[in-house]
N, C-alpha and C. Protein backbone atom coordinates (compact mmCIF):
# COMPACT_ATOMS: atom_id res chain seq x y z
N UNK A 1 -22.96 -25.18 5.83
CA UNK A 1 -22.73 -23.92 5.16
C UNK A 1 -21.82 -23.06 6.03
N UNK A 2 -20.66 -22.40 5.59
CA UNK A 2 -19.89 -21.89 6.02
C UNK A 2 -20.13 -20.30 5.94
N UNK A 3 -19.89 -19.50 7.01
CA UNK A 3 -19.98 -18.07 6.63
C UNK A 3 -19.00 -17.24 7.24
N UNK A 4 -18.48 -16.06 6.23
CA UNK A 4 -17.39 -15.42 6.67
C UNK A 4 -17.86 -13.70 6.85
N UNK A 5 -17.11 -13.01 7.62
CA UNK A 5 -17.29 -11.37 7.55
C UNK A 5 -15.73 -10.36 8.08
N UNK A 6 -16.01 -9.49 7.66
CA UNK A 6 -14.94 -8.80 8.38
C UNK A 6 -15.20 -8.08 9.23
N UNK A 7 -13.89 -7.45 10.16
CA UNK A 7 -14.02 -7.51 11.83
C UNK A 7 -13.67 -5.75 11.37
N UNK A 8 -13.67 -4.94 10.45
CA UNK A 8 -13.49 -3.90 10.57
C UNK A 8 -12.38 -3.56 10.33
N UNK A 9 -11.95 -2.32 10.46
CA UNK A 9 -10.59 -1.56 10.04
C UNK A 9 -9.85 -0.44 10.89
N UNK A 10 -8.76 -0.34 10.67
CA UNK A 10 -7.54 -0.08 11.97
C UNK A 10 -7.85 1.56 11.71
N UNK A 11 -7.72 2.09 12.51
CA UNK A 11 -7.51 3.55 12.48
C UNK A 11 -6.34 4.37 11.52
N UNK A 12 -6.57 5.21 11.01
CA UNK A 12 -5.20 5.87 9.53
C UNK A 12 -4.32 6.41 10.35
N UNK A 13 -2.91 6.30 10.06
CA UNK A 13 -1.94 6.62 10.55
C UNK A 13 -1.25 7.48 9.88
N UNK A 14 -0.46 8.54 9.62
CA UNK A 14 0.09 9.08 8.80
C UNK A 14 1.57 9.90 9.24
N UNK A 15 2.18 9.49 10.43
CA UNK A 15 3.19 9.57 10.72
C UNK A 15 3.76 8.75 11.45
N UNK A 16 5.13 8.48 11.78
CA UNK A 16 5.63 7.41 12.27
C UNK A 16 6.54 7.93 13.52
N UNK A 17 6.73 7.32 14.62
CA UNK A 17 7.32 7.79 15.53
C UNK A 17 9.34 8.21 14.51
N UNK A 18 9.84 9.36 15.33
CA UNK A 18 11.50 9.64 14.37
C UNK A 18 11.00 9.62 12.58
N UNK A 19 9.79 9.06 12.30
CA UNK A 19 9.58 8.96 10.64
C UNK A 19 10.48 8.24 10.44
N UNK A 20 11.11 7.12 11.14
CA UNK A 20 11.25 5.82 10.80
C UNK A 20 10.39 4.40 10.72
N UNK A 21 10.81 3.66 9.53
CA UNK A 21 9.72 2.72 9.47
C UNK A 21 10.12 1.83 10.44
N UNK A 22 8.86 0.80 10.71
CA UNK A 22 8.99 -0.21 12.23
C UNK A 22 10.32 -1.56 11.92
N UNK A 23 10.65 -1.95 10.29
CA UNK A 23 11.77 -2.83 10.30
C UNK A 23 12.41 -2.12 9.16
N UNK A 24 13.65 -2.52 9.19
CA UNK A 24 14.48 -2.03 8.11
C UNK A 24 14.52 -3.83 7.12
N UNK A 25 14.61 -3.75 5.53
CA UNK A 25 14.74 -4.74 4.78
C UNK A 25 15.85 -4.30 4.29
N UNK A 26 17.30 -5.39 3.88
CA UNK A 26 17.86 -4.33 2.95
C UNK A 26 17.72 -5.40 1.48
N UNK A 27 16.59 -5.30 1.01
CA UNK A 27 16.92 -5.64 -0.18
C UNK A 27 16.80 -4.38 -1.26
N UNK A 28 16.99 -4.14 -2.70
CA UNK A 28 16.57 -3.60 -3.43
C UNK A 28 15.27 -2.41 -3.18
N UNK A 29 14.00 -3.52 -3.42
CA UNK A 29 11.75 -3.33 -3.04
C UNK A 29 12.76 -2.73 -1.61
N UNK A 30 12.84 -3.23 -0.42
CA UNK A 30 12.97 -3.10 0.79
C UNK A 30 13.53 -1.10 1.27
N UNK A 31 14.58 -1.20 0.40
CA UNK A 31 14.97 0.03 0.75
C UNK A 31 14.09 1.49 -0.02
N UNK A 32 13.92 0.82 -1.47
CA UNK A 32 12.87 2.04 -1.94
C UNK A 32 11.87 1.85 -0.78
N UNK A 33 11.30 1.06 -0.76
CA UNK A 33 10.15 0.93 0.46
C UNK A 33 10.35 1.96 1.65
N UNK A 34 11.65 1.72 2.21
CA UNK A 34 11.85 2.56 3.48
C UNK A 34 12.17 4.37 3.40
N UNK A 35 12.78 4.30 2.21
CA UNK A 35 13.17 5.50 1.91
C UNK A 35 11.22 6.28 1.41
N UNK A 36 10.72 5.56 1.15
CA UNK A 36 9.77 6.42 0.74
C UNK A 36 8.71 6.56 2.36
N UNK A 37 8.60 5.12 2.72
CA UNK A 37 7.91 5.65 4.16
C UNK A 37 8.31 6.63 4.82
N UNK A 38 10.07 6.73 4.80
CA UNK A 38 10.32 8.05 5.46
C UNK A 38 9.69 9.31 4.76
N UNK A 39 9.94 9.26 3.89
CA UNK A 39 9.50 11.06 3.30
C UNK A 39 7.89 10.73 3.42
N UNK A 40 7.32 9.75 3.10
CA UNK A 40 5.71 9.93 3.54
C UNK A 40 5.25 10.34 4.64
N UNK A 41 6.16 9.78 5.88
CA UNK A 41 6.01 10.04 7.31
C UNK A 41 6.76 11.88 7.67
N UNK A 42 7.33 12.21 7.10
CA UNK A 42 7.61 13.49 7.23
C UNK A 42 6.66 14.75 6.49
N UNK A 43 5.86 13.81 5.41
CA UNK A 43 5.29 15.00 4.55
C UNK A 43 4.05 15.00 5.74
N UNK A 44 3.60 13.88 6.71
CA UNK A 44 2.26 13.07 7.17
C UNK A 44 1.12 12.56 6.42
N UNK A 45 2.09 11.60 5.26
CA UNK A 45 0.73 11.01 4.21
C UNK A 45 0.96 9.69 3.90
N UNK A 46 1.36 8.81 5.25
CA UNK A 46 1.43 7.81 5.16
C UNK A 46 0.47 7.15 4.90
N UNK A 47 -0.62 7.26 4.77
CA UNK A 47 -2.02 6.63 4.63
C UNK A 47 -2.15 6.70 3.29
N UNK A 48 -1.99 8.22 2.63
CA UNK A 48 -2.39 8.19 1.57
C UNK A 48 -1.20 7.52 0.34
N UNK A 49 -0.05 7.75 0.91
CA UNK A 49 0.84 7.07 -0.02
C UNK A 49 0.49 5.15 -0.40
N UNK A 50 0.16 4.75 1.05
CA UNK A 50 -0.28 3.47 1.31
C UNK A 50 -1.31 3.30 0.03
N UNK A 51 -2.57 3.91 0.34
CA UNK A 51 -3.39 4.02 -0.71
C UNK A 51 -3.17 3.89 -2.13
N UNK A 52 -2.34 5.26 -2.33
CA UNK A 52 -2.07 5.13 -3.76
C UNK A 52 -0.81 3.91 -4.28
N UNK A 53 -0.02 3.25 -3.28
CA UNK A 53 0.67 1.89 -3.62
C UNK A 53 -0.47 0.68 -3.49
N UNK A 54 -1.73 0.67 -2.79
CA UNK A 54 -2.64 -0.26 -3.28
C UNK A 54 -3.20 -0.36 -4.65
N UNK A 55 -3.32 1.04 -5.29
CA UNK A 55 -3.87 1.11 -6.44
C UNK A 55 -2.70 0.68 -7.51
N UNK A 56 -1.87 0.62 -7.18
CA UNK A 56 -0.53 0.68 -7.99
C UNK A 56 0.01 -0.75 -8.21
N UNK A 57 -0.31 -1.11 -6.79
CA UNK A 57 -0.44 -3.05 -6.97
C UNK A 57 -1.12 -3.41 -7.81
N UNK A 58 -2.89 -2.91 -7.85
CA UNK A 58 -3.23 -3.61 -8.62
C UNK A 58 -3.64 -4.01 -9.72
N UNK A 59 -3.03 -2.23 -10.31
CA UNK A 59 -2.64 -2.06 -11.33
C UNK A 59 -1.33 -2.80 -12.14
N UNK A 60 -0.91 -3.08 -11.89
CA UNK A 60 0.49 -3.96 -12.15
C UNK A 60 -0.01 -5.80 -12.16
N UNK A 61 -0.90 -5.65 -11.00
CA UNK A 61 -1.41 -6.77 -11.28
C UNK A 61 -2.29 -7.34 -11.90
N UNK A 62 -3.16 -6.38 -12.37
CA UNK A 62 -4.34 -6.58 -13.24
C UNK A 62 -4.08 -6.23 -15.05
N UNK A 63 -3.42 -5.14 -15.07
CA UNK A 63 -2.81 -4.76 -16.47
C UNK A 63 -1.58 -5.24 -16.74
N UNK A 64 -1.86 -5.96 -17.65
CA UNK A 64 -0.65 -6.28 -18.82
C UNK A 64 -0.04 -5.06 -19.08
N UNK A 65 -1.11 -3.49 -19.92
CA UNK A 65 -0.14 -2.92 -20.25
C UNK A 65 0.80 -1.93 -19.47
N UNK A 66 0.38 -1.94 -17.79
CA UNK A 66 1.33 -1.46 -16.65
C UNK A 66 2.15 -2.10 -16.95
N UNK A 67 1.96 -3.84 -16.19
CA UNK A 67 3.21 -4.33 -16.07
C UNK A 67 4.53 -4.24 -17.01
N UNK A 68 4.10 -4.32 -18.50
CA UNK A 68 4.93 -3.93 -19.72
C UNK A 68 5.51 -2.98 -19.67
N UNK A 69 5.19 -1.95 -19.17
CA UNK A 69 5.27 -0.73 -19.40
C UNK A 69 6.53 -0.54 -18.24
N UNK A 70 6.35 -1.17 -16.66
CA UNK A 70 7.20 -1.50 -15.66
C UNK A 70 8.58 -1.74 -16.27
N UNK A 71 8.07 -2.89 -17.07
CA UNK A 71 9.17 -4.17 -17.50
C UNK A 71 10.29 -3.75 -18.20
N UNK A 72 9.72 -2.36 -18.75
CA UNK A 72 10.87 -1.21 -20.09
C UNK A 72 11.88 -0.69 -19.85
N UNK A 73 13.00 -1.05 -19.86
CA UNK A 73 14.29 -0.20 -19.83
C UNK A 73 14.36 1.16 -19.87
N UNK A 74 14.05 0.96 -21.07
CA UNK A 74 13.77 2.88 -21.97
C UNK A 74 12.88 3.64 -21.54
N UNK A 75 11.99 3.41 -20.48
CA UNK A 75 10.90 4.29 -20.31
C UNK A 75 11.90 5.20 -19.24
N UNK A 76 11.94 6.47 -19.79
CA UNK A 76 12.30 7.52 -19.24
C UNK A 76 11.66 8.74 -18.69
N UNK A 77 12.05 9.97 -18.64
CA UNK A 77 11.39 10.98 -17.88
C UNK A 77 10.56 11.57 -18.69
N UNK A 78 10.26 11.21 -20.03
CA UNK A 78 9.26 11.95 -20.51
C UNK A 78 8.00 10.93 -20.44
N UNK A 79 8.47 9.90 -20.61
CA UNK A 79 7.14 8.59 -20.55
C UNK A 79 6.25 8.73 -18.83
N UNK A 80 7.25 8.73 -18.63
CA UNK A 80 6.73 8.92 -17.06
C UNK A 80 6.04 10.03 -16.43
N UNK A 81 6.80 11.17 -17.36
CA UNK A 81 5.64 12.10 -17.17
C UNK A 81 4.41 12.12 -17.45
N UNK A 82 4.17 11.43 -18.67
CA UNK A 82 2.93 10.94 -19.53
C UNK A 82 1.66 10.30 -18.61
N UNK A 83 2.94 9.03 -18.34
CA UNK A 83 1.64 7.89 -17.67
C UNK A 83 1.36 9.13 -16.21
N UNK A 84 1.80 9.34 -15.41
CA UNK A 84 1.73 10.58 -14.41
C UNK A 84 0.43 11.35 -14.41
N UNK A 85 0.58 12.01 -15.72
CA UNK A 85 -0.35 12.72 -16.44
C UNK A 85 -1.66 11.76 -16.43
N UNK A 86 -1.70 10.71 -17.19
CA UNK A 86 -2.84 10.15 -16.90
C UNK A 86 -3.29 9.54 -15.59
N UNK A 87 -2.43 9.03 -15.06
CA UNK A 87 -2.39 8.28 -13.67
C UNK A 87 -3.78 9.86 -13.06
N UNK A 88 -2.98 10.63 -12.72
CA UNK A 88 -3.44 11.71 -12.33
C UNK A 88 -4.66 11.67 -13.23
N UNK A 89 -5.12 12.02 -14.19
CA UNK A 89 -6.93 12.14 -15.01
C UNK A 89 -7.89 11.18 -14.42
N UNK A 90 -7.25 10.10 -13.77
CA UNK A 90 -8.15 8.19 -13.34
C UNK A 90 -8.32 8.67 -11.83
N UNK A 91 -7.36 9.10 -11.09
CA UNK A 91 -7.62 9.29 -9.63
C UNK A 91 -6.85 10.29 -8.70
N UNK A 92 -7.13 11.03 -7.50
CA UNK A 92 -6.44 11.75 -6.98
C UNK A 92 -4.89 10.97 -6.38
N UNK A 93 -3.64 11.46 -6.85
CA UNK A 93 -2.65 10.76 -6.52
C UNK A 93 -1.82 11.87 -5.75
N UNK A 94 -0.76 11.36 -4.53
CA UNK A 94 0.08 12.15 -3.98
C UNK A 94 0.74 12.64 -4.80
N UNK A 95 1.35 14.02 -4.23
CA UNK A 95 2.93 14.18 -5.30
C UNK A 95 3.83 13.65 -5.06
N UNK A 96 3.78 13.37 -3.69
CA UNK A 96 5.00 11.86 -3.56
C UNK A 96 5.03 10.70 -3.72
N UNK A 97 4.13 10.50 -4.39
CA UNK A 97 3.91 9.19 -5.12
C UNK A 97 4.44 9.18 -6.48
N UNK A 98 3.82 10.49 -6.98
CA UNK A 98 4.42 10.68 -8.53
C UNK A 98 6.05 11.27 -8.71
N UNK A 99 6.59 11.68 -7.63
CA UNK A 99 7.76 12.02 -7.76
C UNK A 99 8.26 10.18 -7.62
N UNK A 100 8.23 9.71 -6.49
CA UNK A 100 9.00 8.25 -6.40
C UNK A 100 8.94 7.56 -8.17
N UNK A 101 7.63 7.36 -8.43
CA UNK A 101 7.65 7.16 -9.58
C UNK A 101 8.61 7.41 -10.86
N UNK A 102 8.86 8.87 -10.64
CA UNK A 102 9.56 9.18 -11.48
C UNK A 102 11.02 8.65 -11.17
N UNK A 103 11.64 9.04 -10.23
CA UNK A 103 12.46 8.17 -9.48
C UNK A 103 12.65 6.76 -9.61
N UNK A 104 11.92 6.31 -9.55
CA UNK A 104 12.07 4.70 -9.85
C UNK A 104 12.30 4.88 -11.48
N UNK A 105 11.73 5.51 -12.13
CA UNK A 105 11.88 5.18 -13.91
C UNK A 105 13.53 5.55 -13.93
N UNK A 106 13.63 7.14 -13.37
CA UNK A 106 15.30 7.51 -13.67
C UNK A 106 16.37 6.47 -13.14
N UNK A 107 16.18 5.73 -12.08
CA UNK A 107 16.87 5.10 -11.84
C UNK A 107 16.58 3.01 -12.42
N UNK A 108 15.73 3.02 -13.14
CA UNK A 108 15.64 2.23 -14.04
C UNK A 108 15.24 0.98 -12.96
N UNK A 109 14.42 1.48 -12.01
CA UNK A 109 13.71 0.13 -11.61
C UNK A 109 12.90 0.39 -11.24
N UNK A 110 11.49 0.98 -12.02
CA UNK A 110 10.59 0.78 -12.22
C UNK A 110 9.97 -0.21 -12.16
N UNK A 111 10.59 -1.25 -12.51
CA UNK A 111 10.12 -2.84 -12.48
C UNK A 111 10.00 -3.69 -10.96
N UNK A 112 10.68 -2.63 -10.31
CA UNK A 112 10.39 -3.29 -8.82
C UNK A 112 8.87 -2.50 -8.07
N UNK A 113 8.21 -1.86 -8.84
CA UNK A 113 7.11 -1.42 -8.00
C UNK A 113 6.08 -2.31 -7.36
N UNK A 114 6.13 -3.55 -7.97
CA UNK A 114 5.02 -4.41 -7.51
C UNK A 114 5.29 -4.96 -5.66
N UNK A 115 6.04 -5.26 -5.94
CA UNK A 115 7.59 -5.44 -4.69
C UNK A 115 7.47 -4.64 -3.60
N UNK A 116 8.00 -3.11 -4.47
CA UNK A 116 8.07 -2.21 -3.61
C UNK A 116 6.31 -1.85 -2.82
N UNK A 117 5.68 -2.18 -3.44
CA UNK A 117 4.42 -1.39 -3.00
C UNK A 117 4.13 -2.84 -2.23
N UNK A 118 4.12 -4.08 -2.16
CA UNK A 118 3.92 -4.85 -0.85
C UNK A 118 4.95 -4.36 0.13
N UNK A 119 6.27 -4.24 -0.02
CA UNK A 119 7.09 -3.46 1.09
C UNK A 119 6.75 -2.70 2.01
N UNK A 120 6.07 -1.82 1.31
CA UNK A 120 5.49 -0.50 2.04
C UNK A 120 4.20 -0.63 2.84
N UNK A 121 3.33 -1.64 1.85
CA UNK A 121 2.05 -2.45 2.61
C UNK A 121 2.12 -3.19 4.10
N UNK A 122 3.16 -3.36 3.68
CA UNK A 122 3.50 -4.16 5.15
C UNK A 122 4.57 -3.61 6.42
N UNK A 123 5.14 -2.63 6.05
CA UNK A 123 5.94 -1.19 6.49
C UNK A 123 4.47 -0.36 7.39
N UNK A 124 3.71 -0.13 6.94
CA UNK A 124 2.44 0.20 7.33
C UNK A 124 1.46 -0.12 8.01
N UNK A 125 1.58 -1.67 7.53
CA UNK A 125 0.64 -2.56 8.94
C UNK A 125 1.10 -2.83 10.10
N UNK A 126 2.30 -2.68 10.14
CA UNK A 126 3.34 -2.85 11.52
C UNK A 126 3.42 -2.02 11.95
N UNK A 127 3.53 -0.76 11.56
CA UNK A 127 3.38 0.66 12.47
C UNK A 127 1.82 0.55 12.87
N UNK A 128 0.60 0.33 12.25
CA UNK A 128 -1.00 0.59 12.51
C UNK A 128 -0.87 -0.66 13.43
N UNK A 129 0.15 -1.41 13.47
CA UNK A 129 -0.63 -2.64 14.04
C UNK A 129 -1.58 -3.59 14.07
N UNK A 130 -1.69 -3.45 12.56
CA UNK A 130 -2.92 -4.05 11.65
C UNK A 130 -2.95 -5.83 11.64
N UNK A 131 -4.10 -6.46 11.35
CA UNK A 131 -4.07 -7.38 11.34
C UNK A 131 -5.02 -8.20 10.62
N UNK A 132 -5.02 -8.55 9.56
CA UNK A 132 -6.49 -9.04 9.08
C UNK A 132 -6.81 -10.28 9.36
N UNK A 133 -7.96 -10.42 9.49
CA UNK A 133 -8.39 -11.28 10.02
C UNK A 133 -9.68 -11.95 8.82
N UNK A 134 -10.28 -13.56 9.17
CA UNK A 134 -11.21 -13.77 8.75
C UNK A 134 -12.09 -14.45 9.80
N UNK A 135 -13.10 -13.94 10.32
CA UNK A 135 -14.20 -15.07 10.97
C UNK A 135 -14.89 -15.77 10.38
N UNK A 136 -14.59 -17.12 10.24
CA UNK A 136 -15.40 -18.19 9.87
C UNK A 136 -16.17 -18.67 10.78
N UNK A 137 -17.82 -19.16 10.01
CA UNK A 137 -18.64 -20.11 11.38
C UNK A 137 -19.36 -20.84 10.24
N UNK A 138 -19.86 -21.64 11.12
CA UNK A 138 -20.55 -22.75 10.80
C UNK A 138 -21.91 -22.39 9.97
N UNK A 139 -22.78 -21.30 10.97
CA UNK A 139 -24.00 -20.69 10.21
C UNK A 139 -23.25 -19.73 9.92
N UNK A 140 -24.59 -19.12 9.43
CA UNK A 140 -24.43 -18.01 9.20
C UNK A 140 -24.58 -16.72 10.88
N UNK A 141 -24.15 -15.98 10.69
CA UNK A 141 -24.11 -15.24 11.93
C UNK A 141 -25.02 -13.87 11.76
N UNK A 142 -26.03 -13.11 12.68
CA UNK A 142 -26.72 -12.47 12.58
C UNK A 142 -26.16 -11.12 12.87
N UNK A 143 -26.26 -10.06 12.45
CA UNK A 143 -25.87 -9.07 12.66
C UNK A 143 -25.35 -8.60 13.84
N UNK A 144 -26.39 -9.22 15.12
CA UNK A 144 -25.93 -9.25 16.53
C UNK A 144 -25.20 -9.69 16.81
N UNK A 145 -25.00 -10.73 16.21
CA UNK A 145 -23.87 -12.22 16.90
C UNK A 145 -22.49 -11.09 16.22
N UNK A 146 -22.55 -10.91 15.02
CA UNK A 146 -21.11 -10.15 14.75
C UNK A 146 -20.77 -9.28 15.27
N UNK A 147 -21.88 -8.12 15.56
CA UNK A 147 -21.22 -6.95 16.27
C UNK A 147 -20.58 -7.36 17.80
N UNK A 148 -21.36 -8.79 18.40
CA UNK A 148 -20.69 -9.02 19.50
C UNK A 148 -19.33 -9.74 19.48
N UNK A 149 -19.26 -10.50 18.39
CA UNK A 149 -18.15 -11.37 18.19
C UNK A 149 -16.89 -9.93 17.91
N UNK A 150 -17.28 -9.07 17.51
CA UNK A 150 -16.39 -7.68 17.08
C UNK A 150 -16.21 -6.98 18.37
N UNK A 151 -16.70 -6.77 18.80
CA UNK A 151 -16.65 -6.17 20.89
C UNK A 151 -15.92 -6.97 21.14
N UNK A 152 -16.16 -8.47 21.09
CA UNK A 152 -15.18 -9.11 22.19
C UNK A 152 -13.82 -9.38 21.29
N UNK A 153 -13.15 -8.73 19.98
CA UNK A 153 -12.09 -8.48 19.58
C UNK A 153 -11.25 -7.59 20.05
N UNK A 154 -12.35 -6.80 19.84
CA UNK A 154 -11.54 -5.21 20.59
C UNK A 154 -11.46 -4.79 21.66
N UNK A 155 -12.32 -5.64 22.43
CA UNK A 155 -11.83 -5.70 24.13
C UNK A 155 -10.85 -6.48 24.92
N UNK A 156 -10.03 -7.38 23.59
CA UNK A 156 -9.01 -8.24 24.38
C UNK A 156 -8.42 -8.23 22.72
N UNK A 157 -7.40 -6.85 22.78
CA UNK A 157 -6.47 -6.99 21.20
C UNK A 157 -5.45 -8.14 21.24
């Protein structure tokens, strides 16, 4: 029998040294990506922008009628205000999240958010220095055994 746990979570970051991100991409996803870490890192809501591009992943990834909705040419500044509007009723969202948004619709690539929001996911773990991890063992491991197996992580990063 195999058993797994997690080793915990990195401390929130919300600015970036210059409010430049740690690599530059130049693709398309890559540059919205960077351009928005910058203004996240200047507003200091890199965490929370992070956040609300997790929810945004998996929204895109879980709904058909996101992704459709992504996929639309025509969705313009009033649609976008709409979904916005609701986006906002489901959960607390940045305003720089909902401005990019809008942004991405006016400039008609909307359809790269799925993209863009791993971009930024990973724009983010390289500045936190994040790393996930899985511990696998053989038994199962006792509460003790993990918290020690977790000490001796964080005493030799």
């Amino acid at each position: 029998m195999f058993s797994s746990f997690d080793v915990g979570s990195a401390p929130v970051v919300n600015s970036a040294p210059d409010n430049k991100p740690p690599i530059a991409e130049d693709t398309i996803e890559g540059r919205y990506a960077g351009v928005l870490f910058t203004s996240a890192s200047e507003q200091e809501a890199l965490y929370a922008i992070y956040e609300d591009l997790v929810y945004l992943k998996g929204l895109y990834d879980n709904s058909e009628a996101f992704y459709l909705f992504t996929q639309n040419a025509g969705v313009g500044t009033k649609e976008i205000l709409q979904f916005n509007d609701a986006l906002s009723s489901v959960a607390t969202f940045h305003p720089l999240t909902l401005k990019f948004l809008e942004i991405l619709a006016e400039n008609k690539r909307l359809s790269f958010i799925g993209e863009i929001s791993v971009r930024y996911q990973k724009l983010y773990s390289l500045l936190n220095k994040e790393e996930k991890i899985t511990i696998i063992s053989a038994e199962t491991l006792t509460q003790g055994e993990q918290d020690e197996v977790l000490a001796a992580l964080k005493a030799n990063p």
